[in-house]
C-alpha atoms as a PDB file:
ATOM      1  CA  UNK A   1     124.177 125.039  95.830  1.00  0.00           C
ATOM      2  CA  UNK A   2     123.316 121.153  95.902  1.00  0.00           C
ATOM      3  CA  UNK A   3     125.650 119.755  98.880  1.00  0.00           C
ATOM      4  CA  UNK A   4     127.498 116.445  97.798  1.00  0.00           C
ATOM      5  CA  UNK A   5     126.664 113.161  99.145  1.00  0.00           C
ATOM      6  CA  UNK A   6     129.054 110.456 100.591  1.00  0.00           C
ATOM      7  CA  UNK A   7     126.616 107.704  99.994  1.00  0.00           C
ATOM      8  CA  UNK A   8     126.985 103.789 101.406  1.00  0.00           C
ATOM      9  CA  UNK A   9     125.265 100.872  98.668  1.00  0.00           C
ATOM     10  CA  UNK A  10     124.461  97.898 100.730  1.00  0.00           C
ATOM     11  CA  UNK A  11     123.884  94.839  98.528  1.00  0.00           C
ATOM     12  CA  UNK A  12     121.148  92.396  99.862  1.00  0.00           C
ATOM     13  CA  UNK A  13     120.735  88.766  99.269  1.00  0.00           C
ATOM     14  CA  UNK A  14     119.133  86.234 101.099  1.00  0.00           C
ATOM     15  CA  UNK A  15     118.627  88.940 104.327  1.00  0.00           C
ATOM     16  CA  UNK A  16     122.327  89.225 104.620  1.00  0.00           C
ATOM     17  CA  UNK A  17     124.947  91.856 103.392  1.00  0.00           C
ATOM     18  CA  UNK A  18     126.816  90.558 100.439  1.00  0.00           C
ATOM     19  CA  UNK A  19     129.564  92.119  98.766  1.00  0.00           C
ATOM     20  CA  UNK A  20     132.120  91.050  95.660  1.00  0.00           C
ATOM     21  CA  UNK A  21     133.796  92.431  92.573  1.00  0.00           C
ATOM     22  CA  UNK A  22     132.411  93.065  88.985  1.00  0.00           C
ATOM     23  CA  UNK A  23     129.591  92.257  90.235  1.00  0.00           C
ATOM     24  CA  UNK A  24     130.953  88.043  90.788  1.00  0.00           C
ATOM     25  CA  UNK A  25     132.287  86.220  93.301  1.00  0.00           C
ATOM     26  CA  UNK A  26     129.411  87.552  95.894  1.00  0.00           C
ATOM     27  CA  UNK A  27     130.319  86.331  99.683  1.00  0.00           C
ATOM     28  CA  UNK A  28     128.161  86.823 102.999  1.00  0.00           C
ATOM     29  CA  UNK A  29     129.956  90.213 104.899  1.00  0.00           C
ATOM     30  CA  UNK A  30     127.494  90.717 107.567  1.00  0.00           C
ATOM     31  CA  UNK A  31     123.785  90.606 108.654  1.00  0.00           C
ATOM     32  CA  UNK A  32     122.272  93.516 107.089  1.00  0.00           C
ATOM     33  CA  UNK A  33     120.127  94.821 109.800  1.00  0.00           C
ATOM     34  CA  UNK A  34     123.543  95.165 112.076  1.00  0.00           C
ATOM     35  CA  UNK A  35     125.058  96.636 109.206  1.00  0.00           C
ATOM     36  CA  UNK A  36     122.525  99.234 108.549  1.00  0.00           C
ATOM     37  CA  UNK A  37     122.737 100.195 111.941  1.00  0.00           C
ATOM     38  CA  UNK A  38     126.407 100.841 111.651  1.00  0.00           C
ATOM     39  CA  UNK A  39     126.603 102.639 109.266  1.00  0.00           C
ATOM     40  CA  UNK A  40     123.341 105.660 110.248  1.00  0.00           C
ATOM     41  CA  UNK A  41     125.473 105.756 113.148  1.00  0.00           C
ATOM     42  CA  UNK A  42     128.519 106.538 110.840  1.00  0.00           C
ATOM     43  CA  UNK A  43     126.763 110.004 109.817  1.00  0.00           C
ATOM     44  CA  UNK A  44     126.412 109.215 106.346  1.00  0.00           C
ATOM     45  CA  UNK A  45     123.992 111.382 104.152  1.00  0.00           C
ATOM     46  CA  UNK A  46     121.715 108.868 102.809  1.00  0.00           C
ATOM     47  CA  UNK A  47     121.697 104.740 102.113  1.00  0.00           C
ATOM     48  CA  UNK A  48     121.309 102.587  99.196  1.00  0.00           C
ATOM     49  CA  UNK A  49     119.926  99.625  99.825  1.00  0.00           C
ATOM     50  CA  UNK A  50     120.037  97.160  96.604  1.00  0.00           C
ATOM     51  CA  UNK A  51     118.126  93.698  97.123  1.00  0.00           C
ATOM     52  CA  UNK A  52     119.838  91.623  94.309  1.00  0.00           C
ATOM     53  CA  UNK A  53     118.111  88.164  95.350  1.00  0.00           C
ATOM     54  CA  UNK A  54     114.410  90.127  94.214  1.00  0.00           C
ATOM     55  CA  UNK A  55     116.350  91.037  90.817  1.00  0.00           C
ATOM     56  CA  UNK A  56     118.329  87.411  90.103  1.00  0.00           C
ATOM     57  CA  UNK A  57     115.603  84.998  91.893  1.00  0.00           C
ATOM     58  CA  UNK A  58     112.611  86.664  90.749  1.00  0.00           C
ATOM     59  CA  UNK A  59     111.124  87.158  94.392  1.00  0.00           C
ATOM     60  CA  UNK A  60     109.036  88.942  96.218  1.00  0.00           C
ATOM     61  CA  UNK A  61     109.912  92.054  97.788  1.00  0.00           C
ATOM     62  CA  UNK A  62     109.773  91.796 101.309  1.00  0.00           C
ATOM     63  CA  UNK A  63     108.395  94.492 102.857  1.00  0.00           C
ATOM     64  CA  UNK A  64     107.831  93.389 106.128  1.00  0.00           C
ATOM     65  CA  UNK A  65     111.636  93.133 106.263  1.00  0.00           C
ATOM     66  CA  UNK A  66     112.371  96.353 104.469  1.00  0.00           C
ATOM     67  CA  UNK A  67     110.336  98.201 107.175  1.00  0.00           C
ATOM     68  CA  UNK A  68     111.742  96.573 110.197  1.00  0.00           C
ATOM     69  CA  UNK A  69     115.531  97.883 108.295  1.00  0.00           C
ATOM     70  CA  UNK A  70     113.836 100.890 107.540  1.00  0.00           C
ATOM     71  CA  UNK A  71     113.035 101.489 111.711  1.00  0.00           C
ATOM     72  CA  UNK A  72     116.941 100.890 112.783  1.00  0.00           C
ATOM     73  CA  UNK A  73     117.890 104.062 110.495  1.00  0.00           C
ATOM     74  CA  UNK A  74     117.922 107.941 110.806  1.00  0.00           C
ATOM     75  CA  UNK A  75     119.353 108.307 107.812  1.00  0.00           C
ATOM     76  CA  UNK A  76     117.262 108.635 104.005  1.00  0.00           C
ATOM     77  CA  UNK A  77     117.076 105.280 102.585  1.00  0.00           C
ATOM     78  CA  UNK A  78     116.918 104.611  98.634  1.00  0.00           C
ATOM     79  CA  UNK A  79     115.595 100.929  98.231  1.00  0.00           C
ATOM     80  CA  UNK A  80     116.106  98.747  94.991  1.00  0.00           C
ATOM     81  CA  UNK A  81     115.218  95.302  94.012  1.00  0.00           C
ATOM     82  CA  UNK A  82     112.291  94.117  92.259  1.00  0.00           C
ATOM     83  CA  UNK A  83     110.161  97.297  91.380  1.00  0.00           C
ATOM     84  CA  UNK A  84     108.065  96.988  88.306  1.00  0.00           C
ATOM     85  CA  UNK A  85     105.041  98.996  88.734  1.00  0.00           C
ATOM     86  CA  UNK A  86     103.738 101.639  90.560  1.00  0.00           C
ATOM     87  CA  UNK A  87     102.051 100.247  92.970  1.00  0.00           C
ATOM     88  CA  UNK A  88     105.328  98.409  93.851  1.00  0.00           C
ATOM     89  CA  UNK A  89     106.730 101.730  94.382  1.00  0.00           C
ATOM     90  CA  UNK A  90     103.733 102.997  96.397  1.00  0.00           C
ATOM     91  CA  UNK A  91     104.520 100.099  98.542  1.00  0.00           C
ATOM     92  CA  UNK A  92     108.259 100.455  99.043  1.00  0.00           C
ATOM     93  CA  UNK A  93     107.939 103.931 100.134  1.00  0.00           C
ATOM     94  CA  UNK A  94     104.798 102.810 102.328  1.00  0.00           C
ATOM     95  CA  UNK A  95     107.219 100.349 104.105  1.00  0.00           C
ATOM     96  CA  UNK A  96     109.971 102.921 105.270  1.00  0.00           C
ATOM     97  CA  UNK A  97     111.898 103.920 102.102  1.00  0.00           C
ATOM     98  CA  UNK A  98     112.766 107.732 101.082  1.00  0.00           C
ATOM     99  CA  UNK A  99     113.655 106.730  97.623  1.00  0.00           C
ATOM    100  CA  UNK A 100     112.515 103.973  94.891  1.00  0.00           C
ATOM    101  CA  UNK A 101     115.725 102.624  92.696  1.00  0.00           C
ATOM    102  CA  UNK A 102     114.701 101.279  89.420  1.00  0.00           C
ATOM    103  CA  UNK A 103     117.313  98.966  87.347  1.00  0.00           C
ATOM    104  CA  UNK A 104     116.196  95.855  85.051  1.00  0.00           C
ATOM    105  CA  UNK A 105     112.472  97.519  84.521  1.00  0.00           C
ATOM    106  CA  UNK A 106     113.497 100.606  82.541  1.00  0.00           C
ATOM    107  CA  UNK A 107     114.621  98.222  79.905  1.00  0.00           C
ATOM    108  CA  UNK A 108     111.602  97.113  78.639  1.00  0.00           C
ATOM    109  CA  UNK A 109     109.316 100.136  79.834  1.00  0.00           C
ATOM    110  CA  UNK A 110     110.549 103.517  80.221  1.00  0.00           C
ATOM    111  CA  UNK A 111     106.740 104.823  80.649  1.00  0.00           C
ATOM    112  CA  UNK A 112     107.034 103.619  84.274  1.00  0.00           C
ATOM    113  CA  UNK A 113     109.124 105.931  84.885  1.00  0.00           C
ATOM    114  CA  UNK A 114     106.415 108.805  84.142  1.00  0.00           C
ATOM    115  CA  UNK A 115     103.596 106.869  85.596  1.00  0.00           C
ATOM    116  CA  UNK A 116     105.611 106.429  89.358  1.00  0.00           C
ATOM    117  CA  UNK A 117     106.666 110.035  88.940  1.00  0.00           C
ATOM    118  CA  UNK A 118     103.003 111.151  88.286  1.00  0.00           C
ATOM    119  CA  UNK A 119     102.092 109.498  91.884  1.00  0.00           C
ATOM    120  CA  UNK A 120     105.156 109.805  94.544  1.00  0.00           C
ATOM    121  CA  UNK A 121     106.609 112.466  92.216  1.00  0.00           C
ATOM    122  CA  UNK A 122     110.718 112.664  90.651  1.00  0.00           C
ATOM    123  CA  UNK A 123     112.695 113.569  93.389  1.00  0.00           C
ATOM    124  CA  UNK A 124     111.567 110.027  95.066  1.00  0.00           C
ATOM    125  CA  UNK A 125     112.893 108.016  91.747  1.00  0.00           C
ATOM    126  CA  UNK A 126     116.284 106.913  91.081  1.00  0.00           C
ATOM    127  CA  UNK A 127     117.016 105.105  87.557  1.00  0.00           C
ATOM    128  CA  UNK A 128     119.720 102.637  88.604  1.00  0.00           C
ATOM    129  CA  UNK A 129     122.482 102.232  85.326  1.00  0.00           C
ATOM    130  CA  UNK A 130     124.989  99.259  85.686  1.00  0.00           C
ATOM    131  CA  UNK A 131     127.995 100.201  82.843  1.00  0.00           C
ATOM    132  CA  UNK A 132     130.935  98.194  81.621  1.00  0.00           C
ATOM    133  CA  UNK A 133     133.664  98.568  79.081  1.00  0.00           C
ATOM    134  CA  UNK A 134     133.753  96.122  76.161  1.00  0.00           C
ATOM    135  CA  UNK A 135     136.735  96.559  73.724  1.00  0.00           C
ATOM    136  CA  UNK A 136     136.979 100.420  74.125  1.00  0.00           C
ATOM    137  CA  UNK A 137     132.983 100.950  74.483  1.00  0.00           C
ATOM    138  CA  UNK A 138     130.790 101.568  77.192  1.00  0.00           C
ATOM    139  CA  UNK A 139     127.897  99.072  77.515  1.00  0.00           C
ATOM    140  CA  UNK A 140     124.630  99.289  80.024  1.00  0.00           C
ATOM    141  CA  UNK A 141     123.914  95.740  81.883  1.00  0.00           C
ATOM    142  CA  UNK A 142     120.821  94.687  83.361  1.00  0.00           C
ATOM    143  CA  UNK A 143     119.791  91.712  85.911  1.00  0.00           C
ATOM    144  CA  UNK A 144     122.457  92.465  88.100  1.00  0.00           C
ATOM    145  CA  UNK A 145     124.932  92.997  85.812  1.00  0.00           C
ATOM    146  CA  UNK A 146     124.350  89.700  83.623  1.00  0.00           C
ATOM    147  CA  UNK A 147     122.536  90.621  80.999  1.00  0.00           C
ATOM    148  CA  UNK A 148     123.821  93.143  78.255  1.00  0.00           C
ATOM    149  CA  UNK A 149     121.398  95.694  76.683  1.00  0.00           C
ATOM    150  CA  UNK A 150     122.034  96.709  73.393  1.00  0.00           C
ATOM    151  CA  UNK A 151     121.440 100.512  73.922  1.00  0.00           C
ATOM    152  CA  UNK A 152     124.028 103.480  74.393  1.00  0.00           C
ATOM    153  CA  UNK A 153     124.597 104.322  77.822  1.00  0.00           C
ATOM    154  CA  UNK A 154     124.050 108.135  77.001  1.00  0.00           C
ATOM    155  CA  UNK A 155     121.083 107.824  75.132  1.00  0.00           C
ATOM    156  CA  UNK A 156     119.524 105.062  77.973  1.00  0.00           C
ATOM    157  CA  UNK A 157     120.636 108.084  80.226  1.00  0.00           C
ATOM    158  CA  UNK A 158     119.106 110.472  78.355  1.00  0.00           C
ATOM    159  CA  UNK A 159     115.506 108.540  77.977  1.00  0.00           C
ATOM    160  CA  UNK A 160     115.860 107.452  82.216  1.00  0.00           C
ATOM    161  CA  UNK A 161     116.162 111.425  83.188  1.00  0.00           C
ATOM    162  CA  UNK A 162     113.437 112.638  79.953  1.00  0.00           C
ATOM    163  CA  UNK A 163     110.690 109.591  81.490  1.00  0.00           C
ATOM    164  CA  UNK A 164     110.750 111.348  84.623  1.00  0.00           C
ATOM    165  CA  UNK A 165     113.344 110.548  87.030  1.00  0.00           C
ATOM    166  CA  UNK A 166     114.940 112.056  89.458  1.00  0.00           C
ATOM    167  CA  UNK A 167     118.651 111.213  90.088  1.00  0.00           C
ATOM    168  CA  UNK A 168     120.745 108.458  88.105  1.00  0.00           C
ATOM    169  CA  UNK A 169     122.732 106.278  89.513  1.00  0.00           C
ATOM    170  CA  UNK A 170     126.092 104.776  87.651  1.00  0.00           C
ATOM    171  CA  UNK A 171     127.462 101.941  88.590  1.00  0.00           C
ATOM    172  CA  UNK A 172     130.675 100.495  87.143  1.00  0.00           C
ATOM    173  CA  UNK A 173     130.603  97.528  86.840  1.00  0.00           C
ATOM    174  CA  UNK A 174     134.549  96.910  85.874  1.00  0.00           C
ATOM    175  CA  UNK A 175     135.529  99.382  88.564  1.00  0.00           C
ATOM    176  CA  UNK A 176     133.083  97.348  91.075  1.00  0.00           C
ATOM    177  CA  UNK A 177     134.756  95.788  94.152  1.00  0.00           C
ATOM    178  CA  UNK A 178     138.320  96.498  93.017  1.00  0.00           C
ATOM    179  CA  UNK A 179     139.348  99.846  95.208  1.00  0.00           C
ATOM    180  CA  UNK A 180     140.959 101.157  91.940  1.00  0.00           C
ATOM    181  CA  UNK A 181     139.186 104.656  91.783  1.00  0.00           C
ATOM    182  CA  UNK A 182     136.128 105.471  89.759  1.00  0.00           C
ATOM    183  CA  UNK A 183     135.908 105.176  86.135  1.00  0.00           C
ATOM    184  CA  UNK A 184     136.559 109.347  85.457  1.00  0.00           C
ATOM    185  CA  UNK A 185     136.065 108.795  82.062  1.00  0.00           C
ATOM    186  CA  UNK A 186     133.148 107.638  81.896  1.00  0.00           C
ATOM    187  CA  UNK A 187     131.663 110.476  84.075  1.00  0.00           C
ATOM    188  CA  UNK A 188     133.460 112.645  82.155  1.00  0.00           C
ATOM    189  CA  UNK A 189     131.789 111.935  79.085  1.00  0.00           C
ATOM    190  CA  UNK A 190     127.979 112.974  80.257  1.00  0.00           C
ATOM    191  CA  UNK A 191     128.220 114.799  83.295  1.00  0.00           C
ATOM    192  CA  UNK A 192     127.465 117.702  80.843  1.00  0.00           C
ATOM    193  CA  UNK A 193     124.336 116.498  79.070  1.00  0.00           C
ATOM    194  CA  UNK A 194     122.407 115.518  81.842  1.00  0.00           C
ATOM    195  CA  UNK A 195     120.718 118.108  84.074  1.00  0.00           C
ATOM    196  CA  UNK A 196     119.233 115.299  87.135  1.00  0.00           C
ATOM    197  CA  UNK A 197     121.578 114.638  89.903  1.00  0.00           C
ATOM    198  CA  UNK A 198     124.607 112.346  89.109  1.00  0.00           C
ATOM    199  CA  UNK A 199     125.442 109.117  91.642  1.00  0.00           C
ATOM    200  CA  UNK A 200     128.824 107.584  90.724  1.00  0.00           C
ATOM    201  CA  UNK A 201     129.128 103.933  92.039  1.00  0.00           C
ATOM    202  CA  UNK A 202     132.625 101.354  91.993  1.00  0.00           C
ATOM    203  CA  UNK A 203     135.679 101.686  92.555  1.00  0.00           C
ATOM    204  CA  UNK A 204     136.410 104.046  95.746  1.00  0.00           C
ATOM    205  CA  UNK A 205     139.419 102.811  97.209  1.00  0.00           C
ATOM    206  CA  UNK A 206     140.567 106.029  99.519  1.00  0.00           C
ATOM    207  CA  UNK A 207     139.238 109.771 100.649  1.00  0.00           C
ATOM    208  CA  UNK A 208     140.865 111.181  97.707  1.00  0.00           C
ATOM    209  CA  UNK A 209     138.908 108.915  95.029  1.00  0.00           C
ATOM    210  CA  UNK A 210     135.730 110.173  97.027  1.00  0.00           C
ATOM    211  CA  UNK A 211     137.070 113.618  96.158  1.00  0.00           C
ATOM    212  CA  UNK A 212     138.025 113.004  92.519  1.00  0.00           C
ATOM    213  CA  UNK A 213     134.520 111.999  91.432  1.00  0.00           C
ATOM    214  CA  UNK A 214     133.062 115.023  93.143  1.00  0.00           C
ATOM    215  CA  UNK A 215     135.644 117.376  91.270  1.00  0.00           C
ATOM    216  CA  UNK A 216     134.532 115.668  88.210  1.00  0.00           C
ATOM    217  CA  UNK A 217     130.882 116.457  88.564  1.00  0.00           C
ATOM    218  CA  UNK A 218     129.686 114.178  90.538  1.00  0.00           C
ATOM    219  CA  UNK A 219     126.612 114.835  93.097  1.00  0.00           C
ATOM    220  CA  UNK A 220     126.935 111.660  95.154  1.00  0.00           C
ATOM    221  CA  UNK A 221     130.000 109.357  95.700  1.00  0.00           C
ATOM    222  CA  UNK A 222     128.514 106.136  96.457  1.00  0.00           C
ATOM    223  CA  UNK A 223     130.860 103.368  97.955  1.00  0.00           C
ATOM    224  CA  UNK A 224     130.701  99.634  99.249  1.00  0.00           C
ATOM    225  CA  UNK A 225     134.009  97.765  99.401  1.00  0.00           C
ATOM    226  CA  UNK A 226     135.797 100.398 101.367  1.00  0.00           C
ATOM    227  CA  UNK A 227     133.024 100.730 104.094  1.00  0.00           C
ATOM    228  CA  UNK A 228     132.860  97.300 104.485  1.00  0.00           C
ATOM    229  CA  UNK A 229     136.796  95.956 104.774  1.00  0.00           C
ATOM    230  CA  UNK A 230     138.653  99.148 105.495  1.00  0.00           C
ATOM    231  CA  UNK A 231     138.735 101.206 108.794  1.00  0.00           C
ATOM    232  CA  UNK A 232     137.737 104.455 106.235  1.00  0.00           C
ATOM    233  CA  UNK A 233     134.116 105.732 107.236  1.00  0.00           C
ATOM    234  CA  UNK A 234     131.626 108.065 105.513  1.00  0.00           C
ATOM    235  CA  UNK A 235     132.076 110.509 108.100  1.00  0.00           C
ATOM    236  CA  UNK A 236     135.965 110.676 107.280  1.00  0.00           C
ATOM    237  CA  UNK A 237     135.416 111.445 103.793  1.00  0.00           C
ATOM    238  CA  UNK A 238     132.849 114.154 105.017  1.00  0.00           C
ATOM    239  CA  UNK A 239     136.002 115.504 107.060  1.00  0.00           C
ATOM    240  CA  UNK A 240     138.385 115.056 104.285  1.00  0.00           C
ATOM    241  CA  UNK A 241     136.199 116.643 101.619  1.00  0.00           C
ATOM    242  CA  UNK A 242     135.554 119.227 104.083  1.00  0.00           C
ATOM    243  CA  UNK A 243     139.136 120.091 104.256  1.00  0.00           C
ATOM    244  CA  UNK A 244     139.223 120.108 100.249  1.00  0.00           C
ATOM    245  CA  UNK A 245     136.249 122.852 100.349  1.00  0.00           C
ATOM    246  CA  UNK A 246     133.877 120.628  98.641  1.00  0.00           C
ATOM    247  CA  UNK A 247     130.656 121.213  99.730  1.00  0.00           C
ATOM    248  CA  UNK A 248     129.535 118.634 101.727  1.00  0.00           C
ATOM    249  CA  UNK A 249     127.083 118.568 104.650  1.00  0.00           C
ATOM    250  CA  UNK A 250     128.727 120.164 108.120  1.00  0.00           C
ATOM    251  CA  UNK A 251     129.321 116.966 110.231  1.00  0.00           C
ATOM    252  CA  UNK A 252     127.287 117.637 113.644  1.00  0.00           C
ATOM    253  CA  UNK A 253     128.979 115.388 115.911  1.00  0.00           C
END
């Protein structure tokens, strides 16, 4: 059985750890490479790095940088920002990366998909899904959350996983920032139809949220806000889950 994953998103802008809610109001938390550092000490399963400037700004990925992050870490790191071909991905992963995550792109191509999982294979390729709730329906977002796509989130789902990818991650963007628990619902409605691992991004305010989404289907609980401005740590919710007999990874320390 597939353990469950307590996994930290670190958003990047400018070299520095940012973090707001809905996706506004972004403010400078930390330098990033301390950060990082923190929290692969923490015993977390895996990080998600997410390099919004490369998205919003149109940039270049840095790769120099990503590699020297990539050398203060013992944990898996998933890197996103930027990636539009597959020779971008070649080059992520050739700079210290585990894992390519691929947002804005799928949007207009969902080929790439196929052609990145042709060369570094699936299980290196997560399709990155931002959602939001307009007047009772669920919406996908791209850019960083500012720019809606008229497709349904199930079917955008659907065509990410069938184009050869090899986790999703969902990302509420309503839920984002706020510590008000993960949008269930949402999860709820196509944790059934789709057969790739399941990420479940915004809202984690406590252990028990952490839990919630896991009893709900969930593969990974990804989390931000709480990392960052509470004294709750990844390898807490590894305890707490552990106590709850989900199956999470034995903590070795």
């Amino acid at each position: 059985m597939i353990k469950k994953r307590v996994i930290p998103i670190l958003l990047l802008d400018k070299n520095n750890l940012v973090k707001g809610k809905k996706f506004n109001d972004l403010r400078q938390v930390a330098d990033i490479k301390t950060s990082i550092k923190v929290f692969s000490s923490r015993d977390c399963d895996e990080i998600i790095l997410l390099d919004i400037s490369v998205t919003n700004k149109k940039k270049i990925i840095n790769f120099a940088f990503l590699q020297d992050l990539a050398r203060c870490i013992s944990v898996p790191l998933t890197y996103g920002g930027g990636i539009k071909s597959v020779q971008d991905a070649i080059d992520v992963l050739s700079n210290g990366a585990d894992k390519v995550s691929i947002n804005t792109a799928l949007f207009q191509n969902y080929r790439l998909l196929s052609d990145i999982s042709k060369v570094i294979g699936s299980q290196s390729i997560v399709a990155s899904i931002d959602i939001k709730k307009i007047k009772r329906k669920y919406f996908c977002f791209s850019n960083s959350g500012k720019k809606l796509q008229l497709i349904d989130p199930l079917m955008h789902v659907k065509n990410c996983e069938e184009s050869g990818c090899g986790e999703i991650l969902l990302n509420s963007i309503d839920r984002d920032g706020t510590m008000k628990g993960y949008d269930i619902n949402f999860l709820k409605l196509l944790i059934d139809k789709v057969k790739v691992p399941i990420l479940f991004a915004g809202g984690a305010g406590n252990y028990n949220d952490i839990y919630k989404v896991f009893k709900s289907g969930s593969h990974g609980a990804c989390a931000s806000t709480i990392f960052c401005f509470t004294k709750l740590t990844p390898i807490g919710a590894n305890k707490y889950l552990k106590s709850k007999n989900v199956n999470v990874r034995t903590i070795m320390k």
